[in-house]
C-alpha atoms as a PDB file:
ATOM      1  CA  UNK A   1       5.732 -18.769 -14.716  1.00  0.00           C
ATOM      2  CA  UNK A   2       6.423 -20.377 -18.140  1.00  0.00           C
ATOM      3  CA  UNK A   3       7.560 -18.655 -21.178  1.00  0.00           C
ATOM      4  CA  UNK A   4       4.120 -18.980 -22.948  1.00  0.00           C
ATOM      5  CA  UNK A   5       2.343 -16.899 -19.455  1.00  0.00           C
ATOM      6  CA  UNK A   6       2.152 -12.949 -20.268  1.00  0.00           C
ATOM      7  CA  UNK A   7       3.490 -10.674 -17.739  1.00  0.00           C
ATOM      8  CA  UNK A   8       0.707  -8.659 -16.553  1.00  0.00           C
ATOM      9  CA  UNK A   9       0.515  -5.085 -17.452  1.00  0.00           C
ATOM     10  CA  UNK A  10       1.391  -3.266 -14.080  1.00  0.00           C
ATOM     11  CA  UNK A  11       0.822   0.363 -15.543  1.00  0.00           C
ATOM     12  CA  UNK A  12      -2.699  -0.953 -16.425  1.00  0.00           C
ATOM     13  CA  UNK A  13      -3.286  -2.471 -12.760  1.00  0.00           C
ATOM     14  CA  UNK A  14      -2.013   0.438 -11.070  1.00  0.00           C
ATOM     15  CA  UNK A  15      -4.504   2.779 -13.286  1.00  0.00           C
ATOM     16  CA  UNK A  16      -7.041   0.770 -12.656  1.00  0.00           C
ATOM     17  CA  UNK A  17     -10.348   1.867 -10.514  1.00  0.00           C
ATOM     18  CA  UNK A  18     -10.240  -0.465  -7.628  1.00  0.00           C
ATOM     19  CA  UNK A  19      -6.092   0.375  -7.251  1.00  0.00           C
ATOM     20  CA  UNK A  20      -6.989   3.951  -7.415  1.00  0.00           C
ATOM     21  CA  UNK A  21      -9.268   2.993  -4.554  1.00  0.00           C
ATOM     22  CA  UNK A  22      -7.059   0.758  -2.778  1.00  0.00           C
ATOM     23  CA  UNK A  23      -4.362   3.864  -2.818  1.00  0.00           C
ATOM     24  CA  UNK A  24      -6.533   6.629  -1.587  1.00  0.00           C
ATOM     25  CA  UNK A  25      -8.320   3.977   1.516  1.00  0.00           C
ATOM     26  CA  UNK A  26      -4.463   3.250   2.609  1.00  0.00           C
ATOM     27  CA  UNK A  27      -3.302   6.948   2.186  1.00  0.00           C
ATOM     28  CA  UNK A  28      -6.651   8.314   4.392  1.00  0.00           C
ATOM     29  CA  UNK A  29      -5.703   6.005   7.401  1.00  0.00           C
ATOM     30  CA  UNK A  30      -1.893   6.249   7.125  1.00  0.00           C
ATOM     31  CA  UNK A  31      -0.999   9.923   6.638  1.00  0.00           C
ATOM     32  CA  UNK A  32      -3.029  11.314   9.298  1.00  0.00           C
ATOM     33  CA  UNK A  33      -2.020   8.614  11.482  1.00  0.00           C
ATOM     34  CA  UNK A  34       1.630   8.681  10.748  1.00  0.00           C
ATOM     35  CA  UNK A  35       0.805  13.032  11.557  1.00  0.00           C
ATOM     36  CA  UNK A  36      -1.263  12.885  14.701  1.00  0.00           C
ATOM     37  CA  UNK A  37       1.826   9.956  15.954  1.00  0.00           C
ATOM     38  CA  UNK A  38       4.333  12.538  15.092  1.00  0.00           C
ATOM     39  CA  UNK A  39       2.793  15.096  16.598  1.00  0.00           C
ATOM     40  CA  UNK A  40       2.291  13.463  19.952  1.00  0.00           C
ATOM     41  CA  UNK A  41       5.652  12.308  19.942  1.00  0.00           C
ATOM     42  CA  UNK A  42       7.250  15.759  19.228  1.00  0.00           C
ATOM     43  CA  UNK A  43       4.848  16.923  21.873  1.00  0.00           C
ATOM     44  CA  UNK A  44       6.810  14.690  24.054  1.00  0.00           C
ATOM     45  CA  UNK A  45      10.844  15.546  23.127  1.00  0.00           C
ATOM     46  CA  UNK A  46       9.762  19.226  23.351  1.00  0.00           C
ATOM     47  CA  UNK A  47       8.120  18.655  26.821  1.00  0.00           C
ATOM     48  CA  UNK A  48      11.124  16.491  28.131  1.00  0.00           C
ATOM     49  CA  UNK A  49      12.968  19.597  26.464  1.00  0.00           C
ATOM     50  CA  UNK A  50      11.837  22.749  27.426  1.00  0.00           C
ATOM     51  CA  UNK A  51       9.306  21.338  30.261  1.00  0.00           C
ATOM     52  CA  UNK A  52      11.463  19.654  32.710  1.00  0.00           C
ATOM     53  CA  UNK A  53       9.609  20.585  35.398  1.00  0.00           C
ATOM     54  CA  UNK A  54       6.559  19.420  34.291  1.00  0.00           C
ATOM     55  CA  UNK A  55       7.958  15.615  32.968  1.00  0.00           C
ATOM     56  CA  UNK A  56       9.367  15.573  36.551  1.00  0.00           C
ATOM     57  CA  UNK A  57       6.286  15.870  38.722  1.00  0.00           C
ATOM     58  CA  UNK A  58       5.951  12.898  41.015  1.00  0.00           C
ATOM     59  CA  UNK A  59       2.393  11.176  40.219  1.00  0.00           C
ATOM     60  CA  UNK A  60       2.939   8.442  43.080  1.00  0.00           C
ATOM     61  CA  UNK A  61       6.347   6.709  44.193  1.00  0.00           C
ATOM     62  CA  UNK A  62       8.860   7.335  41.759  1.00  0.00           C
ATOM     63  CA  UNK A  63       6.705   7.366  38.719  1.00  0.00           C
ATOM     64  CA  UNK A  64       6.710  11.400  37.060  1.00  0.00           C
ATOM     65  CA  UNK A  65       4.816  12.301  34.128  1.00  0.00           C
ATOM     66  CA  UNK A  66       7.718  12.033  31.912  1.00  0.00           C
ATOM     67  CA  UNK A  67       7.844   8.077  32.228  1.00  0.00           C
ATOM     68  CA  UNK A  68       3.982   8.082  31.753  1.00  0.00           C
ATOM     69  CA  UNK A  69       4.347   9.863  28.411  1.00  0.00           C
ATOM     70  CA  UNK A  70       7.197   7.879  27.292  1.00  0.00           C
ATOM     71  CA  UNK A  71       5.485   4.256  28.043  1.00  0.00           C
ATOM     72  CA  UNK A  72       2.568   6.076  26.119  1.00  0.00           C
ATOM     73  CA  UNK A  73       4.710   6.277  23.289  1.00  0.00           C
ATOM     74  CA  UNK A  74       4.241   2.095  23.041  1.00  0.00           C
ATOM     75  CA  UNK A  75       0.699   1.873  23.777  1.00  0.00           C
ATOM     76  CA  UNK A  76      -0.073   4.556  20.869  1.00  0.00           C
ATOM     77  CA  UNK A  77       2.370   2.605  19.096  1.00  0.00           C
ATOM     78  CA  UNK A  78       0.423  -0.949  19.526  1.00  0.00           C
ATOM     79  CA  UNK A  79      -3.072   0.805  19.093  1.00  0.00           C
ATOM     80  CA  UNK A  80      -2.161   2.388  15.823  1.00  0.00           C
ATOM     81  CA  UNK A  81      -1.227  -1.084  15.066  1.00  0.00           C
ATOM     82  CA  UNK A  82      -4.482  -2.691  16.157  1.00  0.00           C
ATOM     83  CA  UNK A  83      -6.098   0.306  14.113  1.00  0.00           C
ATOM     84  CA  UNK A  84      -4.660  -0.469  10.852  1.00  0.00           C
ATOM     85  CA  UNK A  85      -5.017  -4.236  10.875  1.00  0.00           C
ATOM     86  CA  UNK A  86      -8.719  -3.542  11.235  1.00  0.00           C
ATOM     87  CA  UNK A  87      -8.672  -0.846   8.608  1.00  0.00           C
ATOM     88  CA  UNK A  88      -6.720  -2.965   6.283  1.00  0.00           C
ATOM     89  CA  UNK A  89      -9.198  -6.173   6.975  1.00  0.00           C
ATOM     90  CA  UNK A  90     -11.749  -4.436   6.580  1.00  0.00           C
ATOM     91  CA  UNK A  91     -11.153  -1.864   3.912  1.00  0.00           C
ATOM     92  CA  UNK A  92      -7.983  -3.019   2.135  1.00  0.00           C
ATOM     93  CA  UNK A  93      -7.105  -6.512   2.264  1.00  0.00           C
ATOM     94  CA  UNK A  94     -10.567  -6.976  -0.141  1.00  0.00           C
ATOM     95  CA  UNK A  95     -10.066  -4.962  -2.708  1.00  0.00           C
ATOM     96  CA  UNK A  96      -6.199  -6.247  -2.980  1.00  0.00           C
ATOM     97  CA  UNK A  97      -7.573  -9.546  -3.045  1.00  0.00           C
ATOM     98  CA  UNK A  98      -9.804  -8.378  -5.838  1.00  0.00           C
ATOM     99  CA  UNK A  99      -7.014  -6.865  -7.733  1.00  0.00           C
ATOM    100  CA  UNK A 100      -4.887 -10.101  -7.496  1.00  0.00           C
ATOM    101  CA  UNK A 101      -7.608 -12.407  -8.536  1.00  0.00           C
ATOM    102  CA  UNK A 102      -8.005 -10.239 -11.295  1.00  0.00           C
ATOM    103  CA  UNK A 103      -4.239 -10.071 -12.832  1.00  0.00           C
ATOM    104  CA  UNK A 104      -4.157 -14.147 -11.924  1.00  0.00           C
ATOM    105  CA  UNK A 105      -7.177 -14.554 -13.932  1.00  0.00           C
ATOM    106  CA  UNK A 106      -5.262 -12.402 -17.086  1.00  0.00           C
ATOM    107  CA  UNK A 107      -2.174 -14.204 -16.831  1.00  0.00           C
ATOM    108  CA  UNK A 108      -4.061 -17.809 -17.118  1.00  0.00           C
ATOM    109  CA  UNK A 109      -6.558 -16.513 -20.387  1.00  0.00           C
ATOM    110  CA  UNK A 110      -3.624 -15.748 -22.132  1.00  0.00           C
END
């Protein structure tokens, strides 16, 4: 950036409609995400806790319901993964590319 480029005005990007939007589509997929993955994941400390019993029964071999929880813990990991890349393809990554074009496009009129 050279001394004669303006900075852009980031209080006047961030109130700006599409940020607004960009905000509330990345807060409606990743709060009750981030909830329902904390939920099922205290669901499974209390059931190791106070369900031992239950986490221990035998489904075949030497595999108990308390191992098949905890590798569900990584596949719920990698699909809320795969979940938000599509979200933010799809529903983010455009209007951020919108946003930038638009603050590159200030900074070269000025």
């Amino acid at each position: 950036m050279t001394t004669t480029e303006q900075k852009p005005d980031w209080e006047e990007v961030q109130a700006s409609p599409d940020f607004v939007l960009l905000r509330r589509r990345l807060r409606r997929f990743v709060f009750p995400m981030a909830g329902l993955f904390l939920v099922w994941y205290l669901l499974y400390v209390l059931l190791a806790d106070y369900a031992p019993g239950f986490m221990s029964t035998r489904l075949f071999g030497n595999i108990n319901i308390g191992l098949v929880f905890g590798l569900l813990q990584f596949v719920s990991t990698f699909v809320i993964t795969m979940l938000y890349v599509r979200h933010a393809n799809k529903n983010l990554d455009p209007v951020a590319e919108k946003i930038r074009n638009e603050v590159e496009s200030r900074g070269e009129e000025k």
